[in-house]
Protein backbone atom coordinates (compact mmCIF):
# COMPACT_ATOMS: atom_id res chain seq x y z
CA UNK A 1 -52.58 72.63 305.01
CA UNK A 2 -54.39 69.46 304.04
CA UNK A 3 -54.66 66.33 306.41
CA UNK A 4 -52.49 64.29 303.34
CA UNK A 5 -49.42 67.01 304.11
CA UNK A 6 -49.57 66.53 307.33
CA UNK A 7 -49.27 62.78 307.24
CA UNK A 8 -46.34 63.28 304.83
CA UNK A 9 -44.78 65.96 307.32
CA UNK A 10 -45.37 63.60 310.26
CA UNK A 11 -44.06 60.41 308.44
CA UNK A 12 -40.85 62.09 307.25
CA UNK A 13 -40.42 63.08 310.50
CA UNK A 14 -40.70 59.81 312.20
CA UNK A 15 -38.56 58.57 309.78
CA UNK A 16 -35.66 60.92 310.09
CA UNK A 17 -36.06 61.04 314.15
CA UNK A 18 -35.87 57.16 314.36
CA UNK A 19 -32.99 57.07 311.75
CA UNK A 20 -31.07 59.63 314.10
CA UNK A 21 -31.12 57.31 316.66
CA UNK A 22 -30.18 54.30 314.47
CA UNK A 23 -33.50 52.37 315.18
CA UNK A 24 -34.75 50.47 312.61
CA UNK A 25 -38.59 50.12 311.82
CA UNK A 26 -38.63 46.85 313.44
CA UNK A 27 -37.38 47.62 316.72
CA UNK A 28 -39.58 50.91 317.09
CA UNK A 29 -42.54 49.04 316.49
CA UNK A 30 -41.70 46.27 318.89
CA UNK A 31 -40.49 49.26 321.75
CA UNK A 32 -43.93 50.65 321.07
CA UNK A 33 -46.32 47.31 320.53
CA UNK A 34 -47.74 47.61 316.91
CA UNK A 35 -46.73 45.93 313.68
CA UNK A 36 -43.96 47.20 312.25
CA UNK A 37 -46.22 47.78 309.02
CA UNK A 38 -47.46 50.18 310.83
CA UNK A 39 -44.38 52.38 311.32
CA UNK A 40 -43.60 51.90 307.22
CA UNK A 41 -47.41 52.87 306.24
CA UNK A 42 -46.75 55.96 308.95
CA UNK A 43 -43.23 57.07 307.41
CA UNK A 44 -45.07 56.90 303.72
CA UNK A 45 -47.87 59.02 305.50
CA UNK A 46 -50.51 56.56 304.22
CA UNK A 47 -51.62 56.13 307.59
CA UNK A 48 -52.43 58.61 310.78
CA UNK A 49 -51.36 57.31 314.26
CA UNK A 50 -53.99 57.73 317.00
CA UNK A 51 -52.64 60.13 319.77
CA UNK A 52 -51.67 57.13 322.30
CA UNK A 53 -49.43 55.55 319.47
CA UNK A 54 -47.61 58.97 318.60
CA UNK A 55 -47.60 59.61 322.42
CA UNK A 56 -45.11 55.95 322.72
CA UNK A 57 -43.54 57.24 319.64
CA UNK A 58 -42.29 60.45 321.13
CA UNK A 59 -40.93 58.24 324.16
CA UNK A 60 -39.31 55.77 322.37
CA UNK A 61 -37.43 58.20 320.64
CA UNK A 62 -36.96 60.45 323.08
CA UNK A 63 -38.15 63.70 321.44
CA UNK A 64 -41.23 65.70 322.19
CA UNK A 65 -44.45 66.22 320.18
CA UNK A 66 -42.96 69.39 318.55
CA UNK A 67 -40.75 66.71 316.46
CA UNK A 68 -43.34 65.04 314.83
CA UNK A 69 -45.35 67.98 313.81
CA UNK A 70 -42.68 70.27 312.76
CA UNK A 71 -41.30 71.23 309.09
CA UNK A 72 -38.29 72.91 310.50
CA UNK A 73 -38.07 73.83 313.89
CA UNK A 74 -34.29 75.53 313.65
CA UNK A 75 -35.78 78.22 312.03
CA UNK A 76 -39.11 78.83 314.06
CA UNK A 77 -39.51 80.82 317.07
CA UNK A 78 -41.56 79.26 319.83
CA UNK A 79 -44.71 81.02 319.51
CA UNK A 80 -44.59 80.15 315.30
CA UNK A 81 -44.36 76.62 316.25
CA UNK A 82 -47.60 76.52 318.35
CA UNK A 83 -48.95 78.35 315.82
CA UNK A 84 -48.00 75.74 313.32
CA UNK A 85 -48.95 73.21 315.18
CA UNK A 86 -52.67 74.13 316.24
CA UNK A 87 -53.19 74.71 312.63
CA UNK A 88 -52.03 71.07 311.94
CA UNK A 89 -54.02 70.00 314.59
CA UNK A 90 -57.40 71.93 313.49
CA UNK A 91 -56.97 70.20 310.19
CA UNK A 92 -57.38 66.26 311.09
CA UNK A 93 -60.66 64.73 310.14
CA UNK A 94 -61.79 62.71 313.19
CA UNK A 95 -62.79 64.52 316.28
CA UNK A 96 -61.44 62.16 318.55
CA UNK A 97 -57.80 62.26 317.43
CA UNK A 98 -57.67 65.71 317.31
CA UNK A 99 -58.82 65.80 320.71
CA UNK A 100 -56.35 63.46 321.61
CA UNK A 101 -54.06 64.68 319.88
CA UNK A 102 -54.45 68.49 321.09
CA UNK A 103 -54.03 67.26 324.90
CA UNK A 104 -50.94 65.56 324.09
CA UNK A 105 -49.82 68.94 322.45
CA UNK A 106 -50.94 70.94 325.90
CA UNK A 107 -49.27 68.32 328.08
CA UNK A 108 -45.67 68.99 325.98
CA UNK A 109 -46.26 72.77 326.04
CA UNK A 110 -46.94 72.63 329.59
CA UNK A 111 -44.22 70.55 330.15
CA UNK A 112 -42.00 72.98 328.40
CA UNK A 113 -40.76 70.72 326.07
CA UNK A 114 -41.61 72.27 322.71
């Protein structure tokens, strides 16, 4: 999977999480402290969120990692899902956020809440 689908995966799924909970773009980014161009460029999936940004995203929304990354996760059984996911996460570019990004993963699996 290439980093581009990814963004698009993890955009539409910001997009449909936040509209489930009736939050517009505006308010997300001002729960979460960055411009709310931000949290369009994100839903387009012209842009990549560090790990600390998706991190207040999954708060604010109250839903775990596993929502951001996921294409469907009716349909997945637990172990196809981490799967999925560490193959999303081997594909980003920079180091750093994957890094980042692969602890925040841990701390939600660990956590049981994927």
């Amino acid at each position: 999977m290439q980093e581009i689908e990814i963004k698009k995966i993890l955009g539409n799924n910001i997009r449909l999480q936040r509209q489930k909970k009736n939050i517009s773009q505006t308010e997300l980014a001002k729960i979460i402290g960055i411009h709310q161009n931000s949290i369009s460029r994100m839903e387009k999936g012209d842009f990549f969120a560090n790990a600390s940004t998706l991190a207040n995203i999954t708060k604010a929304l109250d839903i775990s990692i596993q929502d951001l990354f996921s294409c469907n996760i009716e349909c997945k059984s637990k172990e196809a899902l981490y799967d999925e996911n560490l193959c999303l996460i081997e594909n980003i570019k920079n180091d750093k956020d994957k890094l980042q990004i692969l602890n925040l993963f841990l701390i939600c699996l660990n956590n049981n809440k994927l």
